[in-house]
Protein backbone atom coordinates (compact mmCIF):
# COMPACT_ATOMS: atom_id res chain seq x y z
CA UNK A 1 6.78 25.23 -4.47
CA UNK A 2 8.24 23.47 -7.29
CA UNK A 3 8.83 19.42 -7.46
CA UNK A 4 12.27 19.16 -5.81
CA UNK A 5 10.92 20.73 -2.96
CA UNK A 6 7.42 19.05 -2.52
CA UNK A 7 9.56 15.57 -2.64
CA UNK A 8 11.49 16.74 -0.21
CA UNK A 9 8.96 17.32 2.12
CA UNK A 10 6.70 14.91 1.30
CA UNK A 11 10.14 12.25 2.16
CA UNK A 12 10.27 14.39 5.46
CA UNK A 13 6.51 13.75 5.99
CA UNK A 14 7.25 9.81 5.62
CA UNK A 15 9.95 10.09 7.99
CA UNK A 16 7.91 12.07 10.82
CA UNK A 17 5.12 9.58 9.91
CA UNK A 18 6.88 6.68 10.66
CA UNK A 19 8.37 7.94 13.84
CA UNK A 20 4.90 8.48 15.11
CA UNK A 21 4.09 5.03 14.08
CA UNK A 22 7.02 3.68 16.34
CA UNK A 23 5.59 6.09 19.11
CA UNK A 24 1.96 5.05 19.28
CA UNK A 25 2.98 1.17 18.28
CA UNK A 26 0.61 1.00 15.23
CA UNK A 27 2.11 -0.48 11.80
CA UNK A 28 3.96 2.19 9.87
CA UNK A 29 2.18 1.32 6.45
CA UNK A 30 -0.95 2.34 8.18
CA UNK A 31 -0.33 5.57 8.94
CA UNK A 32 1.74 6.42 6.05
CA UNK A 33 -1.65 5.30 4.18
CA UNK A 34 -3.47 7.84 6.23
CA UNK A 35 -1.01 10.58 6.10
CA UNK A 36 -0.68 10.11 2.49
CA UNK A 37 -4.70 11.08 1.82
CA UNK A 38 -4.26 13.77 4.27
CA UNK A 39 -1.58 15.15 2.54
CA UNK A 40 -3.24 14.36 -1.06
CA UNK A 41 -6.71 16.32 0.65
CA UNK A 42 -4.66 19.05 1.34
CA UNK A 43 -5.83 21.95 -0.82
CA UNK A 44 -3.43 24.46 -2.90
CA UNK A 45 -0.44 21.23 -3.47
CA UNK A 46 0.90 20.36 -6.92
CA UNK A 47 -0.87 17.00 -8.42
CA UNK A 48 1.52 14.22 -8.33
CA UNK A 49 -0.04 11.20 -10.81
CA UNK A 50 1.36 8.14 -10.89
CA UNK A 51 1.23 5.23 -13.28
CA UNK A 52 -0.05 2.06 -11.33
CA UNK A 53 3.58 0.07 -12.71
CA UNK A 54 5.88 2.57 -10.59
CA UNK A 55 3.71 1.76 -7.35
CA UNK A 56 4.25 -1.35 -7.95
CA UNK A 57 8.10 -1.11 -8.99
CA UNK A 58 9.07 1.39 -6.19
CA UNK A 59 6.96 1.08 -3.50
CA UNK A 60 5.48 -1.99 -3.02
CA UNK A 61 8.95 -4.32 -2.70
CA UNK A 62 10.44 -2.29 -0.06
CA UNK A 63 7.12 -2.76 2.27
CA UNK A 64 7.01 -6.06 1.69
CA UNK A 65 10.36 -7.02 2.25
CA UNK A 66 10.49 -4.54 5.53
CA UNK A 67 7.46 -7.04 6.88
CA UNK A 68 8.96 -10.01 5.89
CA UNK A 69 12.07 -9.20 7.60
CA UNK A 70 9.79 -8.57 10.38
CA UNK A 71 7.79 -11.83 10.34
CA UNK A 72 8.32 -14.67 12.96
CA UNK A 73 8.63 -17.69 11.08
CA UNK A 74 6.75 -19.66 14.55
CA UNK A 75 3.67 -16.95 13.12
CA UNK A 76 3.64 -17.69 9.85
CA UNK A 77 3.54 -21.69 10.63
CA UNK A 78 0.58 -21.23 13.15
CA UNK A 79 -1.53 -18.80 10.87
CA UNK A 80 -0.76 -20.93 7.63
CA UNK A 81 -4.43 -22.17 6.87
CA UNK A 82 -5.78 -18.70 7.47
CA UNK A 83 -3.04 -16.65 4.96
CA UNK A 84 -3.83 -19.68 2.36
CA UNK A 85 -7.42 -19.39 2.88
CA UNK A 86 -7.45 -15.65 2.78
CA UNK A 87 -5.00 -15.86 -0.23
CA UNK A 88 -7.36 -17.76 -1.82
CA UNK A 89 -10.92 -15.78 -1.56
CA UNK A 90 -8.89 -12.40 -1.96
CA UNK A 91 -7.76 -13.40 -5.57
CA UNK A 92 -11.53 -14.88 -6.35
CA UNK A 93 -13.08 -12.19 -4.94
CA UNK A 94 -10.55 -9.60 -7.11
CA UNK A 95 -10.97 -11.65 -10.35
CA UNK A 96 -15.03 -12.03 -10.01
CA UNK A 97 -14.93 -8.42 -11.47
CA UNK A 98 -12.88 -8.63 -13.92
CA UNK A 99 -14.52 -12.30 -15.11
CA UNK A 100 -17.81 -10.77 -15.36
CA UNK A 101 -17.11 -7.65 -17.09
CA UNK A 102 -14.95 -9.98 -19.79
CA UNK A 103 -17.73 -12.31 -20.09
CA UNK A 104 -19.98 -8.77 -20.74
CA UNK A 105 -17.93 -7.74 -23.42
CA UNK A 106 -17.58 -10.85 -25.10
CA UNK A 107 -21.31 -11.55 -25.24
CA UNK A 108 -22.34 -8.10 -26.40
């Protein structure tokens, strides 16, 4: 199967996926996360690698502004303490890492 192909089906995988997401009313990022490492667990398919900057570039925006769109401002004003608290620990708890193995490096 060469590339042109796999992308094809892998973009007709995403659309199936996200049907079924509709069908059984669960988020469609969710089980286009699971289908994804199903599909990448699937023996005998070509390795796709990506640099980190082109998930970011490509994929990323177009998720976030789908759930945006699909926010309810009245939501987003009640649950305003919990997204800033949760905001807040996520990007302490993702930096405490990183801190500690600069602090490592600069020591040693």
């Amino acid at each position: 199967m060469g590339d042109i192909e796999f992308l094809i089906a892998v973009l007709f995988a995403a659309a199936v996926l996200v049907r079924l997401a509709d069908l059984i009313s669960i988020p469609y990022p969710i089980v286009l996360v699971v289908g994804g490492v199903a599909i990448g667990l699937f023996p005998g398919l070509p390795a796709i690698e990506l640099e980190p900057e082109a998930v970011f570039l490509i994929f990323l925006p177009p998720l976030l502004h789908a759930s945006g769109f699909n926010a309810s401002p009245q939501e987003l004003r009640a649950a305003t303490v919990q997204l800033f608290s949760l905001t807040f620990v996520l990007v302490l708890v993702t930096m405490s890492p990183w801190r500690s193995c600069r602090m490592r490096s600069s020591t040693g």
